[in-house]
C-alpha atoms as a PDB file:
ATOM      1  CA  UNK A   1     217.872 170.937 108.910  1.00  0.00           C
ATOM      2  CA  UNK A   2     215.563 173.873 110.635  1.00  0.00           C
ATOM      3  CA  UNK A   3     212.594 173.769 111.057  1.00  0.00           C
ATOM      4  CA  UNK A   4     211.823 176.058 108.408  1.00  0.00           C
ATOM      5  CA  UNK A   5     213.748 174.452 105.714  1.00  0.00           C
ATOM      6  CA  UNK A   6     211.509 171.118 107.139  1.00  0.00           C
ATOM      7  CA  UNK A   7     208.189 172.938 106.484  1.00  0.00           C
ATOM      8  CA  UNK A   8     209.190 174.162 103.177  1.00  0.00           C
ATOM      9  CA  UNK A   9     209.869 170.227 102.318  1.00  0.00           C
ATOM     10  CA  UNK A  10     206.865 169.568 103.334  1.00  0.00           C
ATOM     11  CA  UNK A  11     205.053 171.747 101.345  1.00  0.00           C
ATOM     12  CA  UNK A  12     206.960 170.562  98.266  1.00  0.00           C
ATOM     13  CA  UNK A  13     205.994 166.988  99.059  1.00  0.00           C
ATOM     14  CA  UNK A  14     202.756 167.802  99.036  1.00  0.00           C
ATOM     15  CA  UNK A  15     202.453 169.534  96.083  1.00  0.00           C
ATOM     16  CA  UNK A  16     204.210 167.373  93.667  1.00  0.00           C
ATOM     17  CA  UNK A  17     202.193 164.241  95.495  1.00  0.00           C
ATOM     18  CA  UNK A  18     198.849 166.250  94.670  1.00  0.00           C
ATOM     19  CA  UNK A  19     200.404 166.792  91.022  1.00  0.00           C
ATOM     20  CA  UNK A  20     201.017 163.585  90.431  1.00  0.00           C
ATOM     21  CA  UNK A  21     197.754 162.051  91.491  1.00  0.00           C
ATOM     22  CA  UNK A  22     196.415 164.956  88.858  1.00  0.00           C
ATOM     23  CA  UNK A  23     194.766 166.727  91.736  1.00  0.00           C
ATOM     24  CA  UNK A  24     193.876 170.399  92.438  1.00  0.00           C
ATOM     25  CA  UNK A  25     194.043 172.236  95.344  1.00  0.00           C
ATOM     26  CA  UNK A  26     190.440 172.658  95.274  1.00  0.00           C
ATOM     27  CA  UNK A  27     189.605 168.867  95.741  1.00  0.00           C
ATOM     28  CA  UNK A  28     192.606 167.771  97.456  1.00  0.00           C
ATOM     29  CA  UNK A  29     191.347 169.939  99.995  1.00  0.00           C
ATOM     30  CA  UNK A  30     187.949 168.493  99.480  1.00  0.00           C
ATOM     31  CA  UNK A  31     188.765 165.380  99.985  1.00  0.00           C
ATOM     32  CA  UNK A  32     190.801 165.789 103.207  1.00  0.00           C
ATOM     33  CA  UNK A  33     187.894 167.958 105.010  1.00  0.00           C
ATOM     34  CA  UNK A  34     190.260 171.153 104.471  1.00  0.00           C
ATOM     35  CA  UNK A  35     189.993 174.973 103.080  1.00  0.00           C
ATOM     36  CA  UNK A  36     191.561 175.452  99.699  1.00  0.00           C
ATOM     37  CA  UNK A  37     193.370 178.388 101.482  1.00  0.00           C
ATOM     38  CA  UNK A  38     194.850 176.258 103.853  1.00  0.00           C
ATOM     39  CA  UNK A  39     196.191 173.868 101.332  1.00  0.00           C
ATOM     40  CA  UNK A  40     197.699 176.412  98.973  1.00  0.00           C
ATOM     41  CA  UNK A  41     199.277 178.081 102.469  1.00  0.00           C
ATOM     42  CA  UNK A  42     201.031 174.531 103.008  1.00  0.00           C
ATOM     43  CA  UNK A  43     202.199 174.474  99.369  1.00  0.00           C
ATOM     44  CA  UNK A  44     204.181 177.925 100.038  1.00  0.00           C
ATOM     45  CA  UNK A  45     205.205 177.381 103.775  1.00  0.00           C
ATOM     46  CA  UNK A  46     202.855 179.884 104.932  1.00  0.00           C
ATOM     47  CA  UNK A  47     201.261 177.063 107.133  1.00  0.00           C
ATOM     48  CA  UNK A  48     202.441 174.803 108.971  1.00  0.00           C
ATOM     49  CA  UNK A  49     201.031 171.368 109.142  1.00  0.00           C
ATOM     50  CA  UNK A  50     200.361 169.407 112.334  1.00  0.00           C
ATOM     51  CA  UNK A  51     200.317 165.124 112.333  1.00  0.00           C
ATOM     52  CA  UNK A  52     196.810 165.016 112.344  1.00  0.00           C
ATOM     53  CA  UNK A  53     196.837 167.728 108.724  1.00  0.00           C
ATOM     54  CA  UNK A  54     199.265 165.182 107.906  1.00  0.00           C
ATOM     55  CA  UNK A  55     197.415 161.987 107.839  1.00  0.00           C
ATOM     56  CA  UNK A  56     194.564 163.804 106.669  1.00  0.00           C
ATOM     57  CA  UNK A  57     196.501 164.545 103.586  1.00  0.00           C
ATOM     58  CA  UNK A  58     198.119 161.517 103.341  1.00  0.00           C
ATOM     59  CA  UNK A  59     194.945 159.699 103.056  1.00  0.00           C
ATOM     60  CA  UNK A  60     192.847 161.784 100.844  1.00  0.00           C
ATOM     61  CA  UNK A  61     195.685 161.361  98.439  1.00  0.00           C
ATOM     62  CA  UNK A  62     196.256 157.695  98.923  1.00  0.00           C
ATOM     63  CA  UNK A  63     199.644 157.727 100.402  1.00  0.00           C
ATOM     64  CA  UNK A  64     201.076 156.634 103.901  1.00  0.00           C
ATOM     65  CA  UNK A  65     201.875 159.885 106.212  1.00  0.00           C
ATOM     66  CA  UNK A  66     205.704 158.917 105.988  1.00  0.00           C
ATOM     67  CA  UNK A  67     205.749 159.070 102.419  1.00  0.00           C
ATOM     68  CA  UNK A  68     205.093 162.812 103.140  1.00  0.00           C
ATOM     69  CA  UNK A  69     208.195 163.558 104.954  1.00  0.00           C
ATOM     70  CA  UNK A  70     210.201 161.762 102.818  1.00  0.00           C
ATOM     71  CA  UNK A  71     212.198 164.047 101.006  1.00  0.00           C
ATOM     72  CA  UNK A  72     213.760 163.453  97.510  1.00  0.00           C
ATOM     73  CA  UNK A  73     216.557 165.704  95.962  1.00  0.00           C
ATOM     74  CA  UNK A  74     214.258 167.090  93.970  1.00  0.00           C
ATOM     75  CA  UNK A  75     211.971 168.401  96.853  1.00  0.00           C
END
């Protein structure tokens, strides 16, 4: 896998992990002390996240910071 095709998983994850919880961008990014640019960048591999984005995410939506890099078929 590159490292691009890793991001773009990422940004998948996150999305359908902020979907499910029935979050927006707006207060997903709220919640983890990040711009709503940033986290709609993520969502469409513009941005890449670092571990410390990671857990940040991970914990404003309730999740452990694995769960984000684990990667479905579907993602």
């Amino acid at each position: 896998m590159s490292m691009k095709s890793f991001y773009k998983k990422i940004g998948k994850k996150v999305k359908k992990l902020r979907e499910e919880r029935h979050l927006t961008q707006e207060l997903l990014a709220e919640k983890a002390g990040l711009s709503l640019d940033y986290i709609g960048k993520i969502e469409v591999n513009i941005n890449n996240p670092g571990l410390k984005t990671i857990f940040k995410l991970a914990k404003a939506m309730e999740v452990e910071p694995w769960e984000l890099l684990k990667f479905d078929d579907d993602v």
